[in-house]
PDB file of N, CA and C in Angstrom:
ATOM      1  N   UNK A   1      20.502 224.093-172.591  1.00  0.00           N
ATOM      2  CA  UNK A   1      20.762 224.229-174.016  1.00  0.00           C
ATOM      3  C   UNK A   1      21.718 223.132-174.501  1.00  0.00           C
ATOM      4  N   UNK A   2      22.733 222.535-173.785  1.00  0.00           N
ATOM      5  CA  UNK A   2      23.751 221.926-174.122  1.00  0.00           C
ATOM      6  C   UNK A   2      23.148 220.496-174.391  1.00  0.00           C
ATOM      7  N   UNK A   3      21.858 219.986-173.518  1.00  0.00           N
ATOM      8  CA  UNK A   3      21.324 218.580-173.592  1.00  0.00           C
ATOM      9  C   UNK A   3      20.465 218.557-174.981  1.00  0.00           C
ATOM     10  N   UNK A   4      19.924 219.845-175.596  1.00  0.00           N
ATOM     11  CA  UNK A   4      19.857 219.971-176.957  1.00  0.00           C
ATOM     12  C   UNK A   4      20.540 219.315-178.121  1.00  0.00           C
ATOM     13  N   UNK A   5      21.917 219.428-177.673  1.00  0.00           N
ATOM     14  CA  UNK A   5      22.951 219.336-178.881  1.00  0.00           C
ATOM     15  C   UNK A   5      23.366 217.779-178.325  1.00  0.00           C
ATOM     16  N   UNK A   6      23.331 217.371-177.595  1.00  0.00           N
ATOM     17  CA  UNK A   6      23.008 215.984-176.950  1.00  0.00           C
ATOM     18  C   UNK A   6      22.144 214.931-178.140  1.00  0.00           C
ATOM     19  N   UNK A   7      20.849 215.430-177.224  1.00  0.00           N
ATOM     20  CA  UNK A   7      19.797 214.682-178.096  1.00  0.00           C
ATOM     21  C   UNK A   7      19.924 214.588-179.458  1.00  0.00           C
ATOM     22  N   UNK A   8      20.299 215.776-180.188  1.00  0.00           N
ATOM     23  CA  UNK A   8      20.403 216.054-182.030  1.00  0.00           C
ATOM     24  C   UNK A   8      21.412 215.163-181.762  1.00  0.00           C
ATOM     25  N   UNK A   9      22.915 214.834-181.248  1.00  0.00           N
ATOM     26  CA  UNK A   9      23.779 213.925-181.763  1.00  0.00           C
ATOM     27  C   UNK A   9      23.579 212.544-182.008  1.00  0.00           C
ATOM     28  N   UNK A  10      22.508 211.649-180.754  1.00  0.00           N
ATOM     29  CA  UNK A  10      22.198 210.866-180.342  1.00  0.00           C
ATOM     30  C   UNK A  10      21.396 210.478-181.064  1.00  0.00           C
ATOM     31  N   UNK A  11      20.841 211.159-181.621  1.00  0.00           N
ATOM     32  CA  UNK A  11      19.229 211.048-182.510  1.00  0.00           C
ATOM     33  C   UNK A  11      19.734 211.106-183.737  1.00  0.00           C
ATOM     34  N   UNK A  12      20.821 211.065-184.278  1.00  0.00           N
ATOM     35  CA  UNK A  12      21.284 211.424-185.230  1.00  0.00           C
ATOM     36  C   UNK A  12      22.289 209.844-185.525  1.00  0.00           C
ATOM     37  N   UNK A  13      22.827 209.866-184.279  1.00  0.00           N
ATOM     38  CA  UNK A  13      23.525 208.358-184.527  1.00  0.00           C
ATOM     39  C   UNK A  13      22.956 207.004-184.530  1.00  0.00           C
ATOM     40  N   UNK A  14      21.411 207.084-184.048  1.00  0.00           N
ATOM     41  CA  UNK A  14      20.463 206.152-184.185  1.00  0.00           C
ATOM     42  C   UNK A  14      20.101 206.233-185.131  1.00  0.00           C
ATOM     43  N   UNK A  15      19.621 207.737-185.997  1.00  0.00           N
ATOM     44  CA  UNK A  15      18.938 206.880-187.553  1.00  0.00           C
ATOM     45  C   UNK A  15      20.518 206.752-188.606  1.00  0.00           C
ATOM     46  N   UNK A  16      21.652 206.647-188.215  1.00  0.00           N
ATOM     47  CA  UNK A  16      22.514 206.251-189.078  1.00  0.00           C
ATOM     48  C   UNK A  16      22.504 204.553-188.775  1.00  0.00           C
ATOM     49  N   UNK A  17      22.344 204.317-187.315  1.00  0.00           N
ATOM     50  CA  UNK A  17      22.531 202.930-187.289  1.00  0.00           C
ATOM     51  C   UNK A  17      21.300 202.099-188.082  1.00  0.00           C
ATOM     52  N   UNK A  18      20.081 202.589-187.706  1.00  0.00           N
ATOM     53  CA  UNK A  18      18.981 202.295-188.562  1.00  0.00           C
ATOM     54  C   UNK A  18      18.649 202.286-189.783  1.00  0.00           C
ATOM     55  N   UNK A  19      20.237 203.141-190.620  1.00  0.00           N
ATOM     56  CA  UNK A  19      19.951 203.150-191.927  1.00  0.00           C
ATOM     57  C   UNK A  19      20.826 202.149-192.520  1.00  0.00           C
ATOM     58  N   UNK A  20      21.588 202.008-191.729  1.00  0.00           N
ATOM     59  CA  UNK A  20      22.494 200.917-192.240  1.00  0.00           C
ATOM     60  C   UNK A  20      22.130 199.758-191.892  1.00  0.00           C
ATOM     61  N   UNK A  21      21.319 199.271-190.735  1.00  0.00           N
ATOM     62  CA  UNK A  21      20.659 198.347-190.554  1.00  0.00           C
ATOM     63  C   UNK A  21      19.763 197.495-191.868  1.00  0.00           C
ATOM     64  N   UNK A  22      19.560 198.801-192.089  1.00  0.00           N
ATOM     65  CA  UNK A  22      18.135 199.063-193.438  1.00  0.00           C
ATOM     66  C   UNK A  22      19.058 198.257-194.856  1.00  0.00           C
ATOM     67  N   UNK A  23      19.958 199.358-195.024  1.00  0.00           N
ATOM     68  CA  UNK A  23      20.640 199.075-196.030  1.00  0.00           C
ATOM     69  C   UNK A  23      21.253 197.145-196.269  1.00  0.00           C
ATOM     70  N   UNK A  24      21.661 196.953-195.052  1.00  0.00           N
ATOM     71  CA  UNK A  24      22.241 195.398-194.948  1.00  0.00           C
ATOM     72  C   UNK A  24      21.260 195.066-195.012  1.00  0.00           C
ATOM     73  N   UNK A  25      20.269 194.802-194.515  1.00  0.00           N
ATOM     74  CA  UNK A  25      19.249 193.901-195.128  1.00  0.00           C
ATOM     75  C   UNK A  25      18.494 194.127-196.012  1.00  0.00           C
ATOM     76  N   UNK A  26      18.480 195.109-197.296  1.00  0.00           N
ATOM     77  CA  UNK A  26      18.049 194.953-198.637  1.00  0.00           C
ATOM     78  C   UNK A  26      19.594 194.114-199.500  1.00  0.00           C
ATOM     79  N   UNK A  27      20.669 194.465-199.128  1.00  0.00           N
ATOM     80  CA  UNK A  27      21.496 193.776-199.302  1.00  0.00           C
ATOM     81  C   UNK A  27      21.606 192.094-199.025  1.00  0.00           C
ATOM     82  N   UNK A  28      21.276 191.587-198.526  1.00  0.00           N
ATOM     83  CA  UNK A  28      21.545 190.337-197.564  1.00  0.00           C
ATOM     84  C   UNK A  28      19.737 189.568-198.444  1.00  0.00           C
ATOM     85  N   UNK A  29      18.967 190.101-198.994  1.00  0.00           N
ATOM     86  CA  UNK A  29      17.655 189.758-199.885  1.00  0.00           C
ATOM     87  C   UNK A  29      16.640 189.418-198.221  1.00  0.00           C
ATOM     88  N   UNK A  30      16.727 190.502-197.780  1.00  0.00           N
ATOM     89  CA  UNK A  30      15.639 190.163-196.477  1.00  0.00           C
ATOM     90  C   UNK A  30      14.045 190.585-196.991  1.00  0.00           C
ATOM     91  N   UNK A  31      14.200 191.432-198.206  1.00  0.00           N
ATOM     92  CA  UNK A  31      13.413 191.830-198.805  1.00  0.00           C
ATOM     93  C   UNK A  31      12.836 191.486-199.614  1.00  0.00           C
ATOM     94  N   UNK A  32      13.197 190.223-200.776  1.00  0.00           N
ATOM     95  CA  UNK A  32      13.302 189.465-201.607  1.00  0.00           C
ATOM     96  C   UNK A  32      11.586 188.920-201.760  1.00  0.00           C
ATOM     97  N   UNK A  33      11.155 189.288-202.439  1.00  0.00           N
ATOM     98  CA  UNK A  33       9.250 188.556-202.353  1.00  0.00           C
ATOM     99  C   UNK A  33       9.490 187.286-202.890  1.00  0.00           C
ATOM    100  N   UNK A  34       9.405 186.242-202.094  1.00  0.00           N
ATOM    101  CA  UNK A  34       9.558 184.504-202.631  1.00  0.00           C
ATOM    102  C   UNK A  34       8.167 184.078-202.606  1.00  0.00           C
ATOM    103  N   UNK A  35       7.042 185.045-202.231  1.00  0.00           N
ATOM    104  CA  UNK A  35       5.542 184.274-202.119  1.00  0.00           C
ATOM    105  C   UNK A  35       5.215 184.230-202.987  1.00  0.00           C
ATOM    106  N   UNK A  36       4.875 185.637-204.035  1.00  0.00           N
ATOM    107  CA  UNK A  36       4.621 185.773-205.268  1.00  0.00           C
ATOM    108  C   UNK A  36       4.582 185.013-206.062  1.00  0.00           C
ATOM    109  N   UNK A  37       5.727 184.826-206.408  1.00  0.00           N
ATOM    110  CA  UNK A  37       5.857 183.840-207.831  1.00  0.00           C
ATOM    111  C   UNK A  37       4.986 182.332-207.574  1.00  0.00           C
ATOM    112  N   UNK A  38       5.344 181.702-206.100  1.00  0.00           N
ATOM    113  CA  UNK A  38       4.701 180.497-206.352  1.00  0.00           C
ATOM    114  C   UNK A  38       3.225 180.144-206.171  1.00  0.00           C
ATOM    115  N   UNK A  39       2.599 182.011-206.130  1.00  0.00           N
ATOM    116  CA  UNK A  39       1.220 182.029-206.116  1.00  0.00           C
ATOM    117  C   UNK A  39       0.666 182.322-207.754  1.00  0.00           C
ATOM    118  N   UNK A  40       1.500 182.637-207.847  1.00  0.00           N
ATOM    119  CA  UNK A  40       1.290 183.451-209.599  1.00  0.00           C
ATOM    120  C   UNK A  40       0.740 182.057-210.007  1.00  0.00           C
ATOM    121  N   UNK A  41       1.547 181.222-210.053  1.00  0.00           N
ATOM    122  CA  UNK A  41       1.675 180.187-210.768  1.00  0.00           C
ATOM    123  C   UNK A  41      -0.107 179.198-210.831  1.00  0.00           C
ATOM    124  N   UNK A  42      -0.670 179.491-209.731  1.00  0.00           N
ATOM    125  CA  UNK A  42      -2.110 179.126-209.304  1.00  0.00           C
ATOM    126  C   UNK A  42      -2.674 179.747-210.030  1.00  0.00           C
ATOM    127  N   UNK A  43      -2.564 181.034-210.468  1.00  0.00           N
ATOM    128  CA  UNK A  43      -3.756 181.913-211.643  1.00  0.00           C
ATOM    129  C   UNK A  43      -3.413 181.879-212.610  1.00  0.00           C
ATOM    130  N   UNK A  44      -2.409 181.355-213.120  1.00  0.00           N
ATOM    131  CA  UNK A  44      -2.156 181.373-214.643  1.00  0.00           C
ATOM    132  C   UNK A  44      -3.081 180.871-215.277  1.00  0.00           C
ATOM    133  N   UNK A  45      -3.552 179.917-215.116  1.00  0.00           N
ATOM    134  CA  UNK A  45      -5.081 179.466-215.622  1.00  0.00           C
ATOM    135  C   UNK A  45      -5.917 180.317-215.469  1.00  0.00           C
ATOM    136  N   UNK A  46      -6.260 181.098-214.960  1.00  0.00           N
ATOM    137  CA  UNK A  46      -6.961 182.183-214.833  1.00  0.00           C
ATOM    138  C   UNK A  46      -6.871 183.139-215.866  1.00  0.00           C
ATOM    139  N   UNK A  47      -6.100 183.433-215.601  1.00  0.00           N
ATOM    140  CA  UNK A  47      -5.277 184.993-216.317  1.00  0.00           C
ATOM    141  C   UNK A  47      -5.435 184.500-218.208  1.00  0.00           C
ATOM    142  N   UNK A  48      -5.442 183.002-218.804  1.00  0.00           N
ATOM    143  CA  UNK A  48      -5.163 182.918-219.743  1.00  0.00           C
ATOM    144  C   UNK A  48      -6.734 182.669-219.993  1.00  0.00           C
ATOM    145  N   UNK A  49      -7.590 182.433-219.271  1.00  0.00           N
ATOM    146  CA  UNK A  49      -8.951 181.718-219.557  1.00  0.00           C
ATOM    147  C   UNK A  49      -9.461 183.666-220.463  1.00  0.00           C
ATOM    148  N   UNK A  50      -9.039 184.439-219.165  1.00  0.00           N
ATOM    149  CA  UNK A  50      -9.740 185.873-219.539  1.00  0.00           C
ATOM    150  C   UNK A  50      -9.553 186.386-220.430  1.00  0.00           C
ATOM    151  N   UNK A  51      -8.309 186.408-220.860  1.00  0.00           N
ATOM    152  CA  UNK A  51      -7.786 186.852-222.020  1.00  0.00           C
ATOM    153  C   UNK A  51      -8.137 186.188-223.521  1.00  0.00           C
ATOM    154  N   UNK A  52      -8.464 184.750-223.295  1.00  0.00           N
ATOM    155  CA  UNK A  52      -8.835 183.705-223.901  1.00  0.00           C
ATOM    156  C   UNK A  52     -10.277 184.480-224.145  1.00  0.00           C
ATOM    157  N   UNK A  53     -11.182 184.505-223.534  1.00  0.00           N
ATOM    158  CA  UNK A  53     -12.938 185.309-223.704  1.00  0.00           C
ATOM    159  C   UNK A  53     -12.726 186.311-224.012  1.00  0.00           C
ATOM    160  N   UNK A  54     -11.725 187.676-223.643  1.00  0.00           N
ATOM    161  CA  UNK A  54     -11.418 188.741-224.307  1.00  0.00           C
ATOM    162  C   UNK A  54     -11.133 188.704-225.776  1.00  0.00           C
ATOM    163  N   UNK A  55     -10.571 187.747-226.224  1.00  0.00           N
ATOM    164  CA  UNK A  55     -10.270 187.820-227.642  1.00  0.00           C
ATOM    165  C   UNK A  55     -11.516 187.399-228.419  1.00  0.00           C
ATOM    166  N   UNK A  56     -12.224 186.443-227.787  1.00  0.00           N
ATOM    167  CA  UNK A  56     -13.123 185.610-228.521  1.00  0.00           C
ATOM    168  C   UNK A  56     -14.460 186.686-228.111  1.00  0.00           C
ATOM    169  N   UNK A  57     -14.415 188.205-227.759  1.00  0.00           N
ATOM    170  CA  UNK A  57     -15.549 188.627-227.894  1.00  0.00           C
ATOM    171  C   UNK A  57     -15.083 189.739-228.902  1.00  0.00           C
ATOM    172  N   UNK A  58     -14.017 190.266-228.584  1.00  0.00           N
ATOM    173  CA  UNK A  58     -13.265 190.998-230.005  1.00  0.00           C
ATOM    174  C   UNK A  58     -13.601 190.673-231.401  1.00  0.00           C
ATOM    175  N   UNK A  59     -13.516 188.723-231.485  1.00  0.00           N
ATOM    176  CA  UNK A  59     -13.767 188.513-232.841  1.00  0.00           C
ATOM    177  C   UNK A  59     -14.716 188.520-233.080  1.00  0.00           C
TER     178      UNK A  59
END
């Protein structure tokens, strides 16, 4: 029974380390999406062509 209260402590001090692990690196921008934007930038022509034919079937 006693290796019970073992494991729960142990298991307990690993997901604190894991959360703080977690936490510092949303802190620190490990998370940060840097692909995005400089893909965006490739469809903008895109994105304006559609919207561009969307309007011009509206009118």
């Amino acid at each position: 029974m006693s290796v019970i209260y073992l494991l729960i402590a142990v298991s307990i001090f690993v997901a604190i380390g894991f959360f703080i692990a977690f936490v510092v690196a949303v802190k620190s921008g490990q998370f940060d999406d840097d692909y995005t934007p400089s893909v965006r930038m490739l469809f903008d022509d895109e994105l304006i062509k559609t919207t561009q034919k969307k309007s011009e079937i509206k009118s």
